[in-house]
Protein backbone atom coordinates (compact mmCIF):
# COMPACT_ATOMS: atom_id res chain seq x y z
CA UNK A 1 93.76 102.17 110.70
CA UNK A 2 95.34 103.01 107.40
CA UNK A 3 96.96 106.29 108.95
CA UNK A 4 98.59 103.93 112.25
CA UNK A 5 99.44 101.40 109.66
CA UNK A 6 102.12 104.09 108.02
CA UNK A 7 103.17 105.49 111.02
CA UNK A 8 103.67 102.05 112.60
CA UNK A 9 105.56 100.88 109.83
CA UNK A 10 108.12 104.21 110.01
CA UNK A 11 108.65 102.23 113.78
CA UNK A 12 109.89 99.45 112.55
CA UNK A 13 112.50 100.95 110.16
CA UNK A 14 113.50 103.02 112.77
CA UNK A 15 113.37 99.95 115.76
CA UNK A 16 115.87 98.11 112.67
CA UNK A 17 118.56 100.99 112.81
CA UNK A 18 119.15 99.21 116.22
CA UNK A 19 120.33 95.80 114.75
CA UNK A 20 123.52 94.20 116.31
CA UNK A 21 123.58 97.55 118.77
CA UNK A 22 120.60 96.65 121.24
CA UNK A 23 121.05 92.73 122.27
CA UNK A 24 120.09 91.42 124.38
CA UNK A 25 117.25 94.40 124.78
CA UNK A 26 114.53 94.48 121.82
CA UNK A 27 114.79 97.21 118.32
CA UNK A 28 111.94 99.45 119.26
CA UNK A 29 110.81 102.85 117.20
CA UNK A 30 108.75 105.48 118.04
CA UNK A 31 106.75 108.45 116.02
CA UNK A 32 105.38 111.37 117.31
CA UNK A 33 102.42 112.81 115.58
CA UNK A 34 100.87 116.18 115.92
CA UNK A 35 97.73 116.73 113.91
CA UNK A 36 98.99 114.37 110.65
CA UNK A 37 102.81 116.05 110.88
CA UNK A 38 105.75 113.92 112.77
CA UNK A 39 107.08 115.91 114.90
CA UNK A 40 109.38 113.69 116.52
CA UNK A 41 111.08 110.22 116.20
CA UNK A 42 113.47 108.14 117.85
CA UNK A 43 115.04 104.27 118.18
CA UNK A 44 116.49 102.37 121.13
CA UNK A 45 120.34 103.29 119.91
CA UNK A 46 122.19 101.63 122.04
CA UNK A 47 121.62 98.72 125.21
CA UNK A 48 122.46 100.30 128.08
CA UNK A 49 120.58 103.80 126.48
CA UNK A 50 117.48 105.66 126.26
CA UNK A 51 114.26 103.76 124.65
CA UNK A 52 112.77 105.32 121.46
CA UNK A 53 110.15 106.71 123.40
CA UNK A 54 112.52 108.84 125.27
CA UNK A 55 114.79 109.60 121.83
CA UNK A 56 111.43 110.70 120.42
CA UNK A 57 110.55 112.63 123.30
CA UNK A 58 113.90 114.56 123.20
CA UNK A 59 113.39 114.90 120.08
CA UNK A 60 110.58 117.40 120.14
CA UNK A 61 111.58 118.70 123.55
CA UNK A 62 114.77 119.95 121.26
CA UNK A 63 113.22 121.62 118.37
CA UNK A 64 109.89 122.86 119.37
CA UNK A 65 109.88 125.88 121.53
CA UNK A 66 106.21 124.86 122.54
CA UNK A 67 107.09 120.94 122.47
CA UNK A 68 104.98 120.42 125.73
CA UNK A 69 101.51 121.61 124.71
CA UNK A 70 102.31 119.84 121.37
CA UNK A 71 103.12 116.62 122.86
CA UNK A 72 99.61 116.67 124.98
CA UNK A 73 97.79 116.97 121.91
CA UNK A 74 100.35 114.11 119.78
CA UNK A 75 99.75 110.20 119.09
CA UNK A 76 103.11 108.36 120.13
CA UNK A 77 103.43 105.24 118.01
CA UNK A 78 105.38 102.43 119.24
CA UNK A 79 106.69 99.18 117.87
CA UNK A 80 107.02 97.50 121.15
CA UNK A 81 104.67 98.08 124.05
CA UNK A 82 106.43 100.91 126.50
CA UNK A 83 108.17 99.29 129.77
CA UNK A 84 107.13 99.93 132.78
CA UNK A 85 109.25 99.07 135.16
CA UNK A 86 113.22 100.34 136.24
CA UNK A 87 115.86 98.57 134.39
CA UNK A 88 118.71 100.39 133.01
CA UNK A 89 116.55 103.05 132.47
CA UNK A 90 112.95 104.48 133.80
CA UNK A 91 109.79 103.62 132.74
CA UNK A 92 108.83 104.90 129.11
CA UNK A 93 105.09 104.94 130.33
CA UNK A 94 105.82 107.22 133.25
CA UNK A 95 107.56 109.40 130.56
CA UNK A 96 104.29 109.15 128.58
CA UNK A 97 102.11 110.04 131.26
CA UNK A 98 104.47 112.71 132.63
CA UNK A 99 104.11 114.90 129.06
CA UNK A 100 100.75 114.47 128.98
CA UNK A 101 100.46 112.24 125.53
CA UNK A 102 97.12 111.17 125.29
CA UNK A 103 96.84 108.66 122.44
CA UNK A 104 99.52 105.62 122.11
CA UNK A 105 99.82 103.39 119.30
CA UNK A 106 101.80 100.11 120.01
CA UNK A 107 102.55 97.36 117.38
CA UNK A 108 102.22 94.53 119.70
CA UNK A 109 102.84 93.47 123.27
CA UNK A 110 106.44 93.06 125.34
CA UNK A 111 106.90 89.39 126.41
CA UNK A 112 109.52 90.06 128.52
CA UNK A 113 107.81 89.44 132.28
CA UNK A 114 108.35 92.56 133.71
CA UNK A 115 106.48 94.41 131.10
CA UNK A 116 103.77 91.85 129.32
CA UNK A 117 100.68 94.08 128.99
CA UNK A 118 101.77 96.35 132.39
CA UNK A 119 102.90 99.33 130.46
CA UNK A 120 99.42 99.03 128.62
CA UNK A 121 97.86 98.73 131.84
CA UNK A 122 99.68 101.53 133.42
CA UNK A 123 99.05 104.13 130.67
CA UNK A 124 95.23 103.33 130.75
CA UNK A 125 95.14 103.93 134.49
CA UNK A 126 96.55 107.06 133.72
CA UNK A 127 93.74 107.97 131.42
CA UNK A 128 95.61 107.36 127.71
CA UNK A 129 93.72 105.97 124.82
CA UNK A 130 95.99 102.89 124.00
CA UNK A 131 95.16 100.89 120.07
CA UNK A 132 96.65 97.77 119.96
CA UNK A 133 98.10 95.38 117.68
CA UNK A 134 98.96 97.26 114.59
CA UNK A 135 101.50 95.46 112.13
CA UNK A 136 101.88 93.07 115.47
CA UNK A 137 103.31 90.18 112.79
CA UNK A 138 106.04 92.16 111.22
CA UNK A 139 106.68 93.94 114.75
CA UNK A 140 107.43 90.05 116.46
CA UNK A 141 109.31 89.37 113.34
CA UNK A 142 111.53 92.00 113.43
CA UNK A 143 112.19 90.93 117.26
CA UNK A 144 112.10 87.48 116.80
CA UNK A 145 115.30 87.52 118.37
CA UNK A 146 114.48 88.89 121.43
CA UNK A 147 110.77 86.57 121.42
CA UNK A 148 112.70 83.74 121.31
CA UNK A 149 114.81 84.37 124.32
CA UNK A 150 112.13 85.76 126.20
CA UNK A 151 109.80 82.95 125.67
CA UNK A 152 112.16 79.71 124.69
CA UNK A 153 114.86 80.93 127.22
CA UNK A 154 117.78 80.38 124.65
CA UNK A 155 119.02 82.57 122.23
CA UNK A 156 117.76 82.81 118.14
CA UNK A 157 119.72 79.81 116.51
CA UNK A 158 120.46 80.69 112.79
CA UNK A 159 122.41 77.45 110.63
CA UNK A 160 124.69 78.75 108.03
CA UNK A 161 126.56 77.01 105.51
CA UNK A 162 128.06 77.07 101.75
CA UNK A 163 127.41 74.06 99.33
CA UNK A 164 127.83 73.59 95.99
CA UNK A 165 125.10 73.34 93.21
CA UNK A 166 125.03 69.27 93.71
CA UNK A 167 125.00 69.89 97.61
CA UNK A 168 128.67 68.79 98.65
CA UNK A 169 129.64 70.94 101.89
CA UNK A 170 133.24 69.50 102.15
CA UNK A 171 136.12 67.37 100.82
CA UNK A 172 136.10 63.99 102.02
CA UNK A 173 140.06 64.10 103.07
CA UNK A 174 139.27 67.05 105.76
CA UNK A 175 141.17 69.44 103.83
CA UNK A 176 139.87 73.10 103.05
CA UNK A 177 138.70 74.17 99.87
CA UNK A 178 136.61 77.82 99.59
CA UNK A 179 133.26 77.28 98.02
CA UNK A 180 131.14 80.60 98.02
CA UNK A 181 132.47 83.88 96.95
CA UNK A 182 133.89 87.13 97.94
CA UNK A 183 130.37 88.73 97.80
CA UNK A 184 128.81 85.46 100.22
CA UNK A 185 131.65 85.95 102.62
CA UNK A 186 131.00 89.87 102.79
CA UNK A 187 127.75 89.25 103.47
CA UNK A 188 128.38 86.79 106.02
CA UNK A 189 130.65 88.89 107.67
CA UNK A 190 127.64 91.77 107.89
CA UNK A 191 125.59 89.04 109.10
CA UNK A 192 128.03 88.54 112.04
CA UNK A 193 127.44 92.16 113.05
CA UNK A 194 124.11 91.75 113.47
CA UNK A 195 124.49 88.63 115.80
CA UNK A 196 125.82 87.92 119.35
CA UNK A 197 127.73 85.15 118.88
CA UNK A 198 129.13 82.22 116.31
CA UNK A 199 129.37 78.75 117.00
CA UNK A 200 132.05 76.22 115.29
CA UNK A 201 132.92 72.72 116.26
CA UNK A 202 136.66 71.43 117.11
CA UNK A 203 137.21 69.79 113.51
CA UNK A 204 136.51 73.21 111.75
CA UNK A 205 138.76 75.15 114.01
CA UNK A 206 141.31 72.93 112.99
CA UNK A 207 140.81 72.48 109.76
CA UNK A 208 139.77 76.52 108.59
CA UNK A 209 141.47 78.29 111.42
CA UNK A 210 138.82 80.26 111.40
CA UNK A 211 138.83 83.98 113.13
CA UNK A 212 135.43 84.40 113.05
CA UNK A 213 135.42 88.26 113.23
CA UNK A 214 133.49 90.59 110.90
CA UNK A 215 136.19 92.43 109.65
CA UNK A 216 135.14 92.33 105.89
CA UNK A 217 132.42 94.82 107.22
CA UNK A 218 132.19 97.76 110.36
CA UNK A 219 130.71 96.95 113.40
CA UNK A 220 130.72 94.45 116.19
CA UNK A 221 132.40 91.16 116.09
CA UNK A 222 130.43 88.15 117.52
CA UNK A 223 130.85 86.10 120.60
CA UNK A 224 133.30 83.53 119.21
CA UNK A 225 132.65 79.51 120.92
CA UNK A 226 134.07 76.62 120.20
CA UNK A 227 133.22 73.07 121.15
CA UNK A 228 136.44 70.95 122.18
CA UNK A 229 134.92 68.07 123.93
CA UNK A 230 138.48 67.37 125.75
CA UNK A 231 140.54 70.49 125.11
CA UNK A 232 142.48 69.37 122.41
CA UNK A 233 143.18 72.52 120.16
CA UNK A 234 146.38 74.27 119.96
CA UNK A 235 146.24 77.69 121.94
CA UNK A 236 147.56 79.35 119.02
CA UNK A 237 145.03 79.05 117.03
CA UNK A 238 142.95 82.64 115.48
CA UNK A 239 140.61 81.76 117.87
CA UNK A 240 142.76 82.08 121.21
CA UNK A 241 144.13 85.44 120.30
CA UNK A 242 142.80 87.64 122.95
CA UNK A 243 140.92 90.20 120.73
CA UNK A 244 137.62 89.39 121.87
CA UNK A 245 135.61 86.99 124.22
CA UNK A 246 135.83 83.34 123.15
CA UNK A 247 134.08 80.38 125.16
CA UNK A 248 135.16 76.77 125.01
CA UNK A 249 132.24 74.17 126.00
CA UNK A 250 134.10 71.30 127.22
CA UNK A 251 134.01 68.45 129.25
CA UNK A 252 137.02 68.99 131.59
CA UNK A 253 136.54 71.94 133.43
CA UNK A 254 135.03 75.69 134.18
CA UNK A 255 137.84 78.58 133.68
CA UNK A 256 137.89 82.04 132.80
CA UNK A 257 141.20 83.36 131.76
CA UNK A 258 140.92 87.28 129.86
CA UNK A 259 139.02 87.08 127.29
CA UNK A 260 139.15 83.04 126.90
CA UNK A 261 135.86 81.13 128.96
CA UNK A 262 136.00 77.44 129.74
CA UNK A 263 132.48 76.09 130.15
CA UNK A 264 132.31 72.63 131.93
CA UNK A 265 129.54 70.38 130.21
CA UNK A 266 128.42 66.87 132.16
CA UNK A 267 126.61 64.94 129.71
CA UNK A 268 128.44 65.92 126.02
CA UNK A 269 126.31 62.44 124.94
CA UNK A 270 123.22 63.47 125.68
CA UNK A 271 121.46 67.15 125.02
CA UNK A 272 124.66 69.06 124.06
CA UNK A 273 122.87 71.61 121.77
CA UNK A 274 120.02 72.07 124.28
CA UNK A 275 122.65 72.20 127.43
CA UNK A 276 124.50 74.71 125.07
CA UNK A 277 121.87 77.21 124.36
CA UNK A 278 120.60 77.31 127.80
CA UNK A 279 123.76 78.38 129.10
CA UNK A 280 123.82 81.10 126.51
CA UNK A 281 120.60 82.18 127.33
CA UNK A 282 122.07 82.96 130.74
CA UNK A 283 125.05 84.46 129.27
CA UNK A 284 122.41 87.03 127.77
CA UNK A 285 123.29 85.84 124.29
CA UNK A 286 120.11 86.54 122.69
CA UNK A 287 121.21 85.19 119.49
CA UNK A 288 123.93 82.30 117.73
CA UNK A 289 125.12 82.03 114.16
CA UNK A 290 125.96 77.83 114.24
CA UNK A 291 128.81 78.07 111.55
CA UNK A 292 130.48 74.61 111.93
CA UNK A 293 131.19 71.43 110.27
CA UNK A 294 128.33 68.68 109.01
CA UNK A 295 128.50 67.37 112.56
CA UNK A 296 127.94 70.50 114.38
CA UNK A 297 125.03 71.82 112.16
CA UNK A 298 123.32 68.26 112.57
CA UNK A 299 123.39 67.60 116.43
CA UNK A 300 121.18 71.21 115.90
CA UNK A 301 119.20 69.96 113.21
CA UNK A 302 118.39 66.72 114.71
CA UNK A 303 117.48 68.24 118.54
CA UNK A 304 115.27 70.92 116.27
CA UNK A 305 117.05 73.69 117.57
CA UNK A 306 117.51 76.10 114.41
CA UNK A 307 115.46 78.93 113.74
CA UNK A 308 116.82 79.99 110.07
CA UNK A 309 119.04 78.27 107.78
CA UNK A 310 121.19 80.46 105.59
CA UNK A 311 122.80 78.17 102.62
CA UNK A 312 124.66 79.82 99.87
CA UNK A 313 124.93 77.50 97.28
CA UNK A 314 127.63 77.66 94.69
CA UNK A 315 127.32 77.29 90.52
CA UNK A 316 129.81 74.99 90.90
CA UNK A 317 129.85 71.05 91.15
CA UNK A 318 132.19 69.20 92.79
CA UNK A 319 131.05 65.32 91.99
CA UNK A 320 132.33 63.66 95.70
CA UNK A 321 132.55 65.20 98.98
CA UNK A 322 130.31 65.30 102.17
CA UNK A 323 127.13 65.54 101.69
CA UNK A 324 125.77 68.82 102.75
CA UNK A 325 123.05 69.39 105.37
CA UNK A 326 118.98 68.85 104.86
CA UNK A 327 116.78 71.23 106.31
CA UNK A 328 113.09 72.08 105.23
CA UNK A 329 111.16 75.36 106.32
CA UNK A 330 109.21 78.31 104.78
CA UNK A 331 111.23 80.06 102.09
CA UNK A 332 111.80 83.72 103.24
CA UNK A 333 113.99 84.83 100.81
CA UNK A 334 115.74 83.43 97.75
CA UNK A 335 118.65 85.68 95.86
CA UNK A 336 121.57 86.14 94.26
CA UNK A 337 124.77 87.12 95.90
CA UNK A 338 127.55 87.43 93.68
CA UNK A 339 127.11 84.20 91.58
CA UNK A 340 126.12 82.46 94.21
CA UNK A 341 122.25 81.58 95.06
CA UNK A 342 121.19 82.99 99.17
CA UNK A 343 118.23 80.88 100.79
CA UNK A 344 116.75 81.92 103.94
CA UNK A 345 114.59 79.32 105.26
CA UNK A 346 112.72 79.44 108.50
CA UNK A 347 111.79 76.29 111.01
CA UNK A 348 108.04 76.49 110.55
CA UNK A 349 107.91 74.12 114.09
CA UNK A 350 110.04 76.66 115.79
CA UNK A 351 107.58 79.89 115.94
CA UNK A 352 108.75 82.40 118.29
């Protein structure tokens, strides 16, 4: 157990190499082990490319002129049960089967219906030795993303604000004024590579002209949407510039123009957040960074629909303004960014 528990855990910091690259597929790693020597290792790269399995596979295929009698005498760890059925690639426990690996060690199980415990059923049919359940908390933690789509059917919802150290979020007047500091907003910026998309209300688009890319850090920008109940913001705003895909939920129409959605919704009084993330969640946005005013963060605090709260809170006191946000969940980690303070709190009623 101790041995699978090492290898297991070299999975997951592979599957993590994967983060903001894989969405809306899962972060899987594999490790290839010939008689207490890896021998091979791989991570799903890319959506749309080969699983870890196969990486790993290649892997040892490449550098070992005798890879296939190695591999039928190897334990392939896993993070993430092996699919096994055709999506944009083949199954990874035909691929298993094919080379002959007789011993598999998977984290924990694949929600996701077309797999659920049929790869695991497949490879046993074949004969493999299959152990189960091996750092299965951290491995659904890592793809708590992914969970949460699978089995909530919208995406991860993640609250993120700045306040200072007597919890004011805002001036009172609507004007702007920067709270958290250059290290915060490089770290947010990373954050939004790691994401699918950011969410903002009407009032902060005005207010921040916000251009909610990640450009203080390389990789992906997020999904940018907006929420203009009756399409009242200027088109020449940061947000309408073309550079990437921006969606407008709205209660006027459904248009697609470029790079700029307009998503009709009927009832804006009633179940906005909820009507939101379930069009997402057919969007394939697997997860949402909810970056808006006090108003936008609170019609998803009060349906329940947040999964982690990120608040940076400032040394600073400001005496008036709005009052910031309350949340309460399990502390997952407190610390310092810059001079600012980081807490990452998780909604303990939302488990995934």
């Amino acid at each position: 157990m101790e041995e699978s528990t090492v290898y297991i855990r070299r999975c997951l910091e592979l599957a993590a190499l994967g983060a903001g690259s894989v969405s809306p597929n899962p972060m899987v790693g594999a490790v290839i082990v010939h008689h207490n020597k890896i021998i091979g290792e791989g991570y799903h790269e890319k959506y749309g490319g080969p699983h870890a399995e196969v990486n790993a596979v290649n892997w040892v295929l490449q550098h070992y002129s005798n890879a296939e009698s190695l591999l039928k005498e190897s334990t392939i760890y896993v993070s993430l049960e092996p699919c096994a059925h055709y999506g944009k690639t083949p199954p990874c426990a035909d691929l298993i089967i094919r080379y002959g690996i007789p011993h598999v060690v998977v984290s924990c199980p694949d929600p996701f219906e077309h797999v659920n415990g049929r790869g695991i059923e497949k490879l046993r049919a074949a004969g493999v030795k299959v152990e189960e359940n091996i750092l299965r908390e951290e491995s659904e933690f890592l793809n708590r993303r992914f969970f949460t789509r699978v089995k909530k059917q919208r995406p991860y919802i993640i609250l993120k604000w700045a306040q200072t150290a007597d919890k004011r979020f805002a001036p009172e007047n609507g004007s702007q004024r920067w709270i958290s500091s250059s290290a915060a907003k490089v770290l947010s910026h990373r954050c939004r590579t790691e994401e699918d998309a950011i969410l903002i209300g009407k009032n902060t688009a005005l207010i921040d002209n916000p251009s909610l890319t990640a450009r203080d850090w390389p990789g992906r920008n997020p999904k940018r949407i907006v929420i203009d109940r009756n399409l009242e913001l200027p088109q020449n705003l940061n947000l309408f510039d073309g550079s990437q895909e921006t969606i407008v939920f709205n209660s006027i129409k459904t248009e697609t123009k470029e790079h700029l959605k307009f998503l009709e919704v009927e009832d804006f009084d009633h179940y906005l957040p909820q009507l939101i993330s379930y069009q997402l969640y057919l969007m394939d946005i697997q997860s949402l960074i909810v970056e808006g005013g006090v108003k936008t963060l609170e019609l998803f605090i009060k349906a329940g629909l947040w999964d982690e709260a990120r608040i940076f809170t400032a040394p600073d006191s400001w005496g008036e303004g709005l009052s910031a946000p309350q949340v309460s969940g399990d502390l997952l980690l407190e610390e310092a960014v810059g001079p600012d303070l980081l807490q990452i709190l998780h909604n303990k009623k939302n488990k995934y």
